[in-house]
Protein backbone atom coordinates (compact mmCIF):
# COMPACT_ATOMS: atom_id res chain seq x y z
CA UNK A 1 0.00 0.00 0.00
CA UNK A 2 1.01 3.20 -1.13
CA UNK A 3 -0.73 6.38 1.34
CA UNK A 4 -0.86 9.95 0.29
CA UNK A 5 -2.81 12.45 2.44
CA UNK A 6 -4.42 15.14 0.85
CA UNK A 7 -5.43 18.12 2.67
CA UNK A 8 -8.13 20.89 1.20
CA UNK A 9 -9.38 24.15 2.40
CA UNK A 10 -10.57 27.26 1.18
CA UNK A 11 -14.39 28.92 1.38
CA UNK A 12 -16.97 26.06 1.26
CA UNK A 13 -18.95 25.23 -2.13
CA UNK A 14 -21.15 22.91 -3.67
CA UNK A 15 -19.19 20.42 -5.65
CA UNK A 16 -15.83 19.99 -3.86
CA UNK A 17 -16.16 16.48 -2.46
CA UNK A 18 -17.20 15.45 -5.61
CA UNK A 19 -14.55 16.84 -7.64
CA UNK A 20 -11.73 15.75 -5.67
CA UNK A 21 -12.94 11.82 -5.15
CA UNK A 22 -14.24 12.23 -9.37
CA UNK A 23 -10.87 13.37 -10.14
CA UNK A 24 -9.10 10.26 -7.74
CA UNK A 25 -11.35 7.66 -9.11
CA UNK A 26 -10.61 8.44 -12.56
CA UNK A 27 -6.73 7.83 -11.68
CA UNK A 28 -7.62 4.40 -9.52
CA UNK A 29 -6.60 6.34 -6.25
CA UNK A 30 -8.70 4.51 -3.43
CA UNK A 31 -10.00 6.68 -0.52
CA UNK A 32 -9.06 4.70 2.93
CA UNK A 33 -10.38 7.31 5.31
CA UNK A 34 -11.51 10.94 4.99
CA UNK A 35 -12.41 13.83 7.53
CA UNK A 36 -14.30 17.17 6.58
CA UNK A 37 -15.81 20.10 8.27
CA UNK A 38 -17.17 23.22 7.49
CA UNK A 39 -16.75 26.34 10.20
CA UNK A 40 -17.79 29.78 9.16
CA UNK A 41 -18.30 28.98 5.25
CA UNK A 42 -14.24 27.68 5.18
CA UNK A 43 -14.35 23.85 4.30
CA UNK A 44 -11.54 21.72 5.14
CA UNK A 45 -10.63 17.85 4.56
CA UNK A 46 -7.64 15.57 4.93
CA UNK A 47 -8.15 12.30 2.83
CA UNK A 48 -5.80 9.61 3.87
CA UNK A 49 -5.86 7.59 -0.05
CA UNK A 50 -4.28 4.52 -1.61
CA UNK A 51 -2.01 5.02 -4.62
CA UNK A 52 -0.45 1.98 -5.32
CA UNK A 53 -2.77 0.73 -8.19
CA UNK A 54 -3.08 4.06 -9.79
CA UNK A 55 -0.58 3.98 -13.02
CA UNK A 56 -0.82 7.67 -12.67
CA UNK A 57 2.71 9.16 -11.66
CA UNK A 58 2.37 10.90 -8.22
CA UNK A 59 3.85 14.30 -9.55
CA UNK A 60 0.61 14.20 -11.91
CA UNK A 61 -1.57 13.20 -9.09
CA UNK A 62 -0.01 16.18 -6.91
CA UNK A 63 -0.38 18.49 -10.01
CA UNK A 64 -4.17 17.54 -11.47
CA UNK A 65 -5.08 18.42 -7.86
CA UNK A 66 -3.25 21.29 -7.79
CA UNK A 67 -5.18 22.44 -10.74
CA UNK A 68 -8.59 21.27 -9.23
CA UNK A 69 -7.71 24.06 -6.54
CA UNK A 70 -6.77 26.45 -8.89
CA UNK A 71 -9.97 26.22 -10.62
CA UNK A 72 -11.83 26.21 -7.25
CA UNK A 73 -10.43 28.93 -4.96
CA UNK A 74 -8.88 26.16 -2.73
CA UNK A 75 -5.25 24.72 -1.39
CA UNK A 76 -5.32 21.26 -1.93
CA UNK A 77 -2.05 19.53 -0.94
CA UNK A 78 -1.09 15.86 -1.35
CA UNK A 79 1.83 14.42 0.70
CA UNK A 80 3.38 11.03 0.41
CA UNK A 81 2.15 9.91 3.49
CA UNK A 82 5.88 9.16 4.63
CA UNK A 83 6.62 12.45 4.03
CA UNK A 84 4.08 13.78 6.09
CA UNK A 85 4.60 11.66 8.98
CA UNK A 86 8.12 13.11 9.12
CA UNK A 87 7.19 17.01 8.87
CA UNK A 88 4.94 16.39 11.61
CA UNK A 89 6.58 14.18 14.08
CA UNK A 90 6.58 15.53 17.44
């Protein structure tokens, strides 16, 4: 298994949820867990996803979602998940 964890946030609209997991799907990325919440019309999610049967290089992953942002008024990031583990190790 192969984890990434992808973070969004930004100012809540209709559609995000759906782009994001449309957009993963499309590149065989399986979802293993996911958290979101909306305070005060800002809507934020960390996905924790599977990679390893998505032919998709992870640059490209990192970059289509990137773009998905871009389009939306959002950050979305997406860490190796080995990566993140060691930026935020206590």
């Amino acid at each position: 298994m192969k984890k990434a964890i992808i973070t969004v946030v930004g100012r809540d609209t209709v559609g995000i949820l759906a782009r994001v997991c449309t957009f993963l799907a499309s590149n065989q990325v399986n979802i293993l867990d996911i958290s979101q919440t909306v305070v005060q019309d800002y809507f934020n999610m960390m996905m924790i996803a599977d990679t390893a049967n998505s032919s998709t290089p992870f640059a490209d992953l990192v970059g289509g979602l990137d773009g998905i942002g871009k389009e939306m008024g959002l950050q979305i990031k997406c860490q190796k998940s080995e990566i993140f583990e060691k930026m935020h190790r206590i």
